[in-house]
C-alpha atoms as a PDB file:
ATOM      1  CA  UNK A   1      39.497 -25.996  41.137  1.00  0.00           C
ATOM      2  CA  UNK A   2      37.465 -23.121  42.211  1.00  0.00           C
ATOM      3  CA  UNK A   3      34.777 -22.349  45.016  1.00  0.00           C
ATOM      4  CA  UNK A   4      31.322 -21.880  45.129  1.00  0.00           C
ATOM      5  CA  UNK A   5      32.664 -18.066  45.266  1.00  0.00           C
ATOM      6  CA  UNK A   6      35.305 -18.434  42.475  1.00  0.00           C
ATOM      7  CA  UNK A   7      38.215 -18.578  44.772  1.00  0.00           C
ATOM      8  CA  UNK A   8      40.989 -21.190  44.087  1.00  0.00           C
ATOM      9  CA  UNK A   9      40.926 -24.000  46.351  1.00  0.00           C
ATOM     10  CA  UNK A  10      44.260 -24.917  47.609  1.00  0.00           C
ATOM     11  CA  UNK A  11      43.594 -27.226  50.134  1.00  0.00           C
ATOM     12  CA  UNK A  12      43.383 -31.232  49.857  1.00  0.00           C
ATOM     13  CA  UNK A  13      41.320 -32.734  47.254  1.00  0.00           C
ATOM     14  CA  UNK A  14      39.800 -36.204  46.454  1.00  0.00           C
ATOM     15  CA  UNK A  15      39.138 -37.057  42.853  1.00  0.00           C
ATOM     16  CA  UNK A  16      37.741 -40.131  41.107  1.00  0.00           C
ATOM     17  CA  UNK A  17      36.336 -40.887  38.094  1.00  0.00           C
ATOM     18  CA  UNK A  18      33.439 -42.600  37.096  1.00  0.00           C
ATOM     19  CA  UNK A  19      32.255 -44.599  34.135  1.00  0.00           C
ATOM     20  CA  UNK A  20      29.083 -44.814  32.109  1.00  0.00           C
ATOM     21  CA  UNK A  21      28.201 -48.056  34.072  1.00  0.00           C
ATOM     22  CA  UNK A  22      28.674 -46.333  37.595  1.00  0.00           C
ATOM     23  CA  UNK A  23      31.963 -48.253  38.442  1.00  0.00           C
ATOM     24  CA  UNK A  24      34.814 -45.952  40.056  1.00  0.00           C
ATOM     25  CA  UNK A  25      36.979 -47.071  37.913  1.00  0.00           C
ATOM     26  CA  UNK A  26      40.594 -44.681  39.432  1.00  0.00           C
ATOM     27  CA  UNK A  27      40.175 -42.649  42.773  1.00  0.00           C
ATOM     28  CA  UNK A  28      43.052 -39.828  44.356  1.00  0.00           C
ATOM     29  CA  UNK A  29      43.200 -39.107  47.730  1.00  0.00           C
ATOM     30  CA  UNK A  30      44.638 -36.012  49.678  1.00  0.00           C
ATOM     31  CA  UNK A  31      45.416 -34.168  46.412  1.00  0.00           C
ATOM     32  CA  UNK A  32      47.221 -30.974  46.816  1.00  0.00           C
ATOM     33  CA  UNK A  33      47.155 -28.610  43.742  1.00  0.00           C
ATOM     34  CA  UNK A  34      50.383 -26.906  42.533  1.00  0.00           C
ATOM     35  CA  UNK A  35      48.991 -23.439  42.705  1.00  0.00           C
ATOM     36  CA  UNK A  36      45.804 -21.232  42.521  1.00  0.00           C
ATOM     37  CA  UNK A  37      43.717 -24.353  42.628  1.00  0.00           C
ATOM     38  CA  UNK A  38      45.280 -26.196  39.968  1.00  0.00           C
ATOM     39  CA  UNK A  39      45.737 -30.090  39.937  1.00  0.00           C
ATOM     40  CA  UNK A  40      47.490 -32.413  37.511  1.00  0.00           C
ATOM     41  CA  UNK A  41      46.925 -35.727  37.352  1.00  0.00           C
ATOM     42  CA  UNK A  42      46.336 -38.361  34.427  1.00  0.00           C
ATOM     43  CA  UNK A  43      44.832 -41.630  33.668  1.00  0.00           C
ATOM     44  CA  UNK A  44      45.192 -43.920  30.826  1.00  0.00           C
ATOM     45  CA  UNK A  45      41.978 -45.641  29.488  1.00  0.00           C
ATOM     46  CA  UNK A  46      41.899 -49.457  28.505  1.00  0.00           C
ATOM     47  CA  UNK A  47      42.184 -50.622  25.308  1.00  0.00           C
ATOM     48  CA  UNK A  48      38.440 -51.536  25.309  1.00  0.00           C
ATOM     49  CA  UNK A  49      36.822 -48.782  27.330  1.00  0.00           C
ATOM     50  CA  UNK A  50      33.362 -48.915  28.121  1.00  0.00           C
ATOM     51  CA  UNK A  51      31.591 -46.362  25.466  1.00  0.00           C
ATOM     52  CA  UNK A  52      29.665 -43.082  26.895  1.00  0.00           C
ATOM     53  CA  UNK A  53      29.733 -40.282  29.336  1.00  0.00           C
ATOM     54  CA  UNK A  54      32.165 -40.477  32.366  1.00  0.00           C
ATOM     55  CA  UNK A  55      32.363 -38.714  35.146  1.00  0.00           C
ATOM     56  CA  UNK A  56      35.071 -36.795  36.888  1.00  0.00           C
ATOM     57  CA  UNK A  57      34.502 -36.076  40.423  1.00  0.00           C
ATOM     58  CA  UNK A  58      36.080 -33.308  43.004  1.00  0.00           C
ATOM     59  CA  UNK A  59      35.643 -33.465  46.523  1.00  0.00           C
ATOM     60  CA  UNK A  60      36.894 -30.130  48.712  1.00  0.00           C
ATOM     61  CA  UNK A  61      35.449 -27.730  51.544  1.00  0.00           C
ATOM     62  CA  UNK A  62      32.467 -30.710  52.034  1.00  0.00           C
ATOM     63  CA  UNK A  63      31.645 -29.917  48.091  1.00  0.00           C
ATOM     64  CA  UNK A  64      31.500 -32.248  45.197  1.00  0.00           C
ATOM     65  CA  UNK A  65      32.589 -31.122  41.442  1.00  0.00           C
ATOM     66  CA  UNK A  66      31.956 -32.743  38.716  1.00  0.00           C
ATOM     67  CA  UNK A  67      32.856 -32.417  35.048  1.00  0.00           C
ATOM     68  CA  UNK A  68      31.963 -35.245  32.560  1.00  0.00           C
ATOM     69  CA  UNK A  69      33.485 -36.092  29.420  1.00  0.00           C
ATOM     70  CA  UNK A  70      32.420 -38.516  26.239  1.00  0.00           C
ATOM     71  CA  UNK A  71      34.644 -41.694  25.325  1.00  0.00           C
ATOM     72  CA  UNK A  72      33.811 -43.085  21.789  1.00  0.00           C
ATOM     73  CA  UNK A  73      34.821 -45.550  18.816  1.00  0.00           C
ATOM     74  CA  UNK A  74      37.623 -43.709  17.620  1.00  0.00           C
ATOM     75  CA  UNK A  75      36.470 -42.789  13.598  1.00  0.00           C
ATOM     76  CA  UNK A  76      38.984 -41.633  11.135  1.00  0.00           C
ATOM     77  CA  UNK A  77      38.727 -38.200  10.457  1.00  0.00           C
ATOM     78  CA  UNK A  78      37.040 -37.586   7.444  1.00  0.00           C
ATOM     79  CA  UNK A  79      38.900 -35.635   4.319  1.00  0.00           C
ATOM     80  CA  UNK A  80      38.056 -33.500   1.304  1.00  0.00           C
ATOM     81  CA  UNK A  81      39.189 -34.169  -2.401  1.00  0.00           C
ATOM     82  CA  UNK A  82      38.812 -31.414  -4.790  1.00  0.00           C
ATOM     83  CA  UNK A  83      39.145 -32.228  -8.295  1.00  0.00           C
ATOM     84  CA  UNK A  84      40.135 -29.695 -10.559  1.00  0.00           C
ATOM     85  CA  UNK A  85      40.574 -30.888 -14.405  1.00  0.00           C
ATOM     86  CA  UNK A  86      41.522 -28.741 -17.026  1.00  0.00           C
ATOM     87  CA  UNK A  87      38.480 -26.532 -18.648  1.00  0.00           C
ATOM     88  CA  UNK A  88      38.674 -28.318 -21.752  1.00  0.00           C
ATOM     89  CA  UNK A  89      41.285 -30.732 -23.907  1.00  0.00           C
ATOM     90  CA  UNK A  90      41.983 -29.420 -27.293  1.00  0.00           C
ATOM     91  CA  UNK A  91      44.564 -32.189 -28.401  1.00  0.00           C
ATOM     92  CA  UNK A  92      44.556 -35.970 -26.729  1.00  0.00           C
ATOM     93  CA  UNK A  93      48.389 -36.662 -27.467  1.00  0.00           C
ATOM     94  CA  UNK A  94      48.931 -33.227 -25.372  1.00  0.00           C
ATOM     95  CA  UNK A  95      49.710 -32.938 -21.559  1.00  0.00           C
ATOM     96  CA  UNK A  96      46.975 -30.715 -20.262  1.00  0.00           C
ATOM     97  CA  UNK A  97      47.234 -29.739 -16.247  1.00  0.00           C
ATOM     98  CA  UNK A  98      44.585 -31.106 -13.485  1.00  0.00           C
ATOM     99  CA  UNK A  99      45.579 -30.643  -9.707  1.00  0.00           C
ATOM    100  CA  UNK A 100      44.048 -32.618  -7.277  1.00  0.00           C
ATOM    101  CA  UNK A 101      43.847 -31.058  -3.636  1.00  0.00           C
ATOM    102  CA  UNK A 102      43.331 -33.796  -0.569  1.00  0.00           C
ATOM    103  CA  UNK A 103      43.511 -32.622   2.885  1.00  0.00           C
ATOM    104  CA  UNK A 104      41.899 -33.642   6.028  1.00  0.00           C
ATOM    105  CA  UNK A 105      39.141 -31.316   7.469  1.00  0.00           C
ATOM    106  CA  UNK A 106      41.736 -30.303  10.452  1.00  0.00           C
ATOM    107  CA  UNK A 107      44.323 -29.218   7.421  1.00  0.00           C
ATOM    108  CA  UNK A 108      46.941 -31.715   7.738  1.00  0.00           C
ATOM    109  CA  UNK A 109      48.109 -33.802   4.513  1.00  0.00           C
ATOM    110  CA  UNK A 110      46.470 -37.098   3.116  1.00  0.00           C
ATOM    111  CA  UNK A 111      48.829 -39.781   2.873  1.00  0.00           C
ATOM    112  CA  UNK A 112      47.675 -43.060   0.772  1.00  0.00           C
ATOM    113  CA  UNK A 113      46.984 -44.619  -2.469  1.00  0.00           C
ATOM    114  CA  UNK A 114      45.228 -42.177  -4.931  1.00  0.00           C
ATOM    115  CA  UNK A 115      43.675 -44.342  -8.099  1.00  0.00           C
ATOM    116  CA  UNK A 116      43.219 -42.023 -11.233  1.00  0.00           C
ATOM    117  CA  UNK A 117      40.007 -44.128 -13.656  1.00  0.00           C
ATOM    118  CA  UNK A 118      38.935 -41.797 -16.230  1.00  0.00           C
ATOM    119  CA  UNK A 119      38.425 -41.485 -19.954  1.00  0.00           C
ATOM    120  CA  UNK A 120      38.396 -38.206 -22.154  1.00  0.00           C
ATOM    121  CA  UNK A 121      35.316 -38.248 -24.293  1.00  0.00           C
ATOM    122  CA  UNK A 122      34.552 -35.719 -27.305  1.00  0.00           C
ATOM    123  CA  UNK A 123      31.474 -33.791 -26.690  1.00  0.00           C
ATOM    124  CA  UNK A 124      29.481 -31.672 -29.640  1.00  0.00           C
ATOM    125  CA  UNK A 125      30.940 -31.752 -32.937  1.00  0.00           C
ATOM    126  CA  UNK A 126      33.960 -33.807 -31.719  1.00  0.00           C
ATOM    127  CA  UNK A 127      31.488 -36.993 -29.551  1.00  0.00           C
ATOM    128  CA  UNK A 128      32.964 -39.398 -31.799  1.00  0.00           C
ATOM    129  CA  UNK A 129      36.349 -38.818 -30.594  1.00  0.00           C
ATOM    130  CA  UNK A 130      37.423 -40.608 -27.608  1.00  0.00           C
ATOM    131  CA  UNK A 131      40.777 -41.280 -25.356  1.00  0.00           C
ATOM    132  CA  UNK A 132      41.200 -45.247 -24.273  1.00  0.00           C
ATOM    133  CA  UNK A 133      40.022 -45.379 -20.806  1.00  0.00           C
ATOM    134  CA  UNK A 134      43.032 -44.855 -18.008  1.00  0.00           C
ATOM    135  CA  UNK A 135      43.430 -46.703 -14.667  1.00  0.00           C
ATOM    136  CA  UNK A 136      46.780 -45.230 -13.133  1.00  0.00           C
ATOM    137  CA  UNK A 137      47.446 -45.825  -8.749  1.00  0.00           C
ATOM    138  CA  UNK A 138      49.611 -43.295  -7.327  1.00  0.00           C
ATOM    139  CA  UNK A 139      51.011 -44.093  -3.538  1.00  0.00           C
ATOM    140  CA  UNK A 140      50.896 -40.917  -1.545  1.00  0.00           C
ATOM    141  CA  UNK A 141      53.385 -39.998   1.222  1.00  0.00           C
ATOM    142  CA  UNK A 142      53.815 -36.371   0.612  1.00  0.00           C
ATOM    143  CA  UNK A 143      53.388 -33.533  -1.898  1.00  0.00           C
ATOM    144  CA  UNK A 144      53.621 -35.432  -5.338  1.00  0.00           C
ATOM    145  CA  UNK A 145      53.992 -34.358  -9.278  1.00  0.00           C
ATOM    146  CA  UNK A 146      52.832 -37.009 -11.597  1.00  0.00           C
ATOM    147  CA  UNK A 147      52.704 -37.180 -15.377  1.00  0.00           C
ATOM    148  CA  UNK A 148      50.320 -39.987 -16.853  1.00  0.00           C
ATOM    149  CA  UNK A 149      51.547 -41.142 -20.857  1.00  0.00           C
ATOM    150  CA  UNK A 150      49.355 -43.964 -22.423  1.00  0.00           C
ATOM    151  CA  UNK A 151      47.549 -42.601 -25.060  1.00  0.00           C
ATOM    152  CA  UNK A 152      46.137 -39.889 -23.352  1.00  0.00           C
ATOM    153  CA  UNK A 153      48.390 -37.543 -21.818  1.00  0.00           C
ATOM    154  CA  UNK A 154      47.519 -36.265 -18.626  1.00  0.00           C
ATOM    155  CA  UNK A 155      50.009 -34.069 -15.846  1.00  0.00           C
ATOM    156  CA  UNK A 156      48.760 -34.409 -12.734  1.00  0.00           C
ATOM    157  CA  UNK A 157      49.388 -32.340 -10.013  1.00  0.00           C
ATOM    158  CA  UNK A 158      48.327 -33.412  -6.281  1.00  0.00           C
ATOM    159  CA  UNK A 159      48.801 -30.758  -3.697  1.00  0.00           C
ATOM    160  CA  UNK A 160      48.595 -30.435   0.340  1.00  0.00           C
ATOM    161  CA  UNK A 161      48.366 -27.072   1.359  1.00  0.00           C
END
């Protein structure tokens, strides 16, 4: 904690903090910070805490501080998949490469069940040749290397960079 002319404060401090429905919900008295105006000090929230902005007050040298922070519904970070199939298949009975990259937005691995539906269809000249459709789940716990046989043969490659 600093004062109004950037100086650390390193005398007593109360804190308390404050929820989005006005109720004081922890208060510290008679603080003293470990050095150059530095406190430490921690409070668990509730299982079900009340949803919105929260207050943190300061009180030191006849001033009040406050810094507010946002409590919400925790939401699962979200993820990208990026599909990359091979350019074309020349041969149906051959293994032809596709990787498949899932990672979360932060960079860390996807773990869970990957479900591979497709079907190889002829396009052109070759339309009225077709694979039989393919419906393969794939549990995924780390970096895995898959081959799919049944009539169409696929290698599958799934990676986590």
């Amino acid at each position: 904690m600093v004062s109004p002319d950037l100086r650390p404060v390193n005398e007593k401090i109360d804190a308390y903090i404050v929820d989005p429905r006005g109720s004081r919900i922890v208060h510290w008295s008679d603080l003293k910070p470990l050095c150059c105006g530095i406190l430490n000090v921690s409070f668990p929230l509730s299982d079900q805490p009340v949803f919105g902005e929260w207050l943190i007050l300061a009180e030191a040298q006849g001033h009040t501080y406050n810094k507010s922070f946002e409590v919400q519904k925790y939401v699962l970070p979200k993820f990208e998949l990026i599909i990359d199939p091979p350019p074309y298949i020349r041969d149906l009975s051959a293994c032809e490469k596709g990787i498949i990259h899932a990672r979360y937005t932060f960079g860390k691995p996807v773990t869970g069940k990957l479900t591979i539906n497709m079907t190889v269809n002829g396009i052109g000249y070759y339309s009225h040749e077709f694979g039989h459709p393919l419906l393969k789940t794939f549990e995924v716990r780390r970096p895995l290397k898959a081959t799919v046989h049944e009539k169409i043969r696929f290698c599958l490659l799934i990676c986590f960079p």
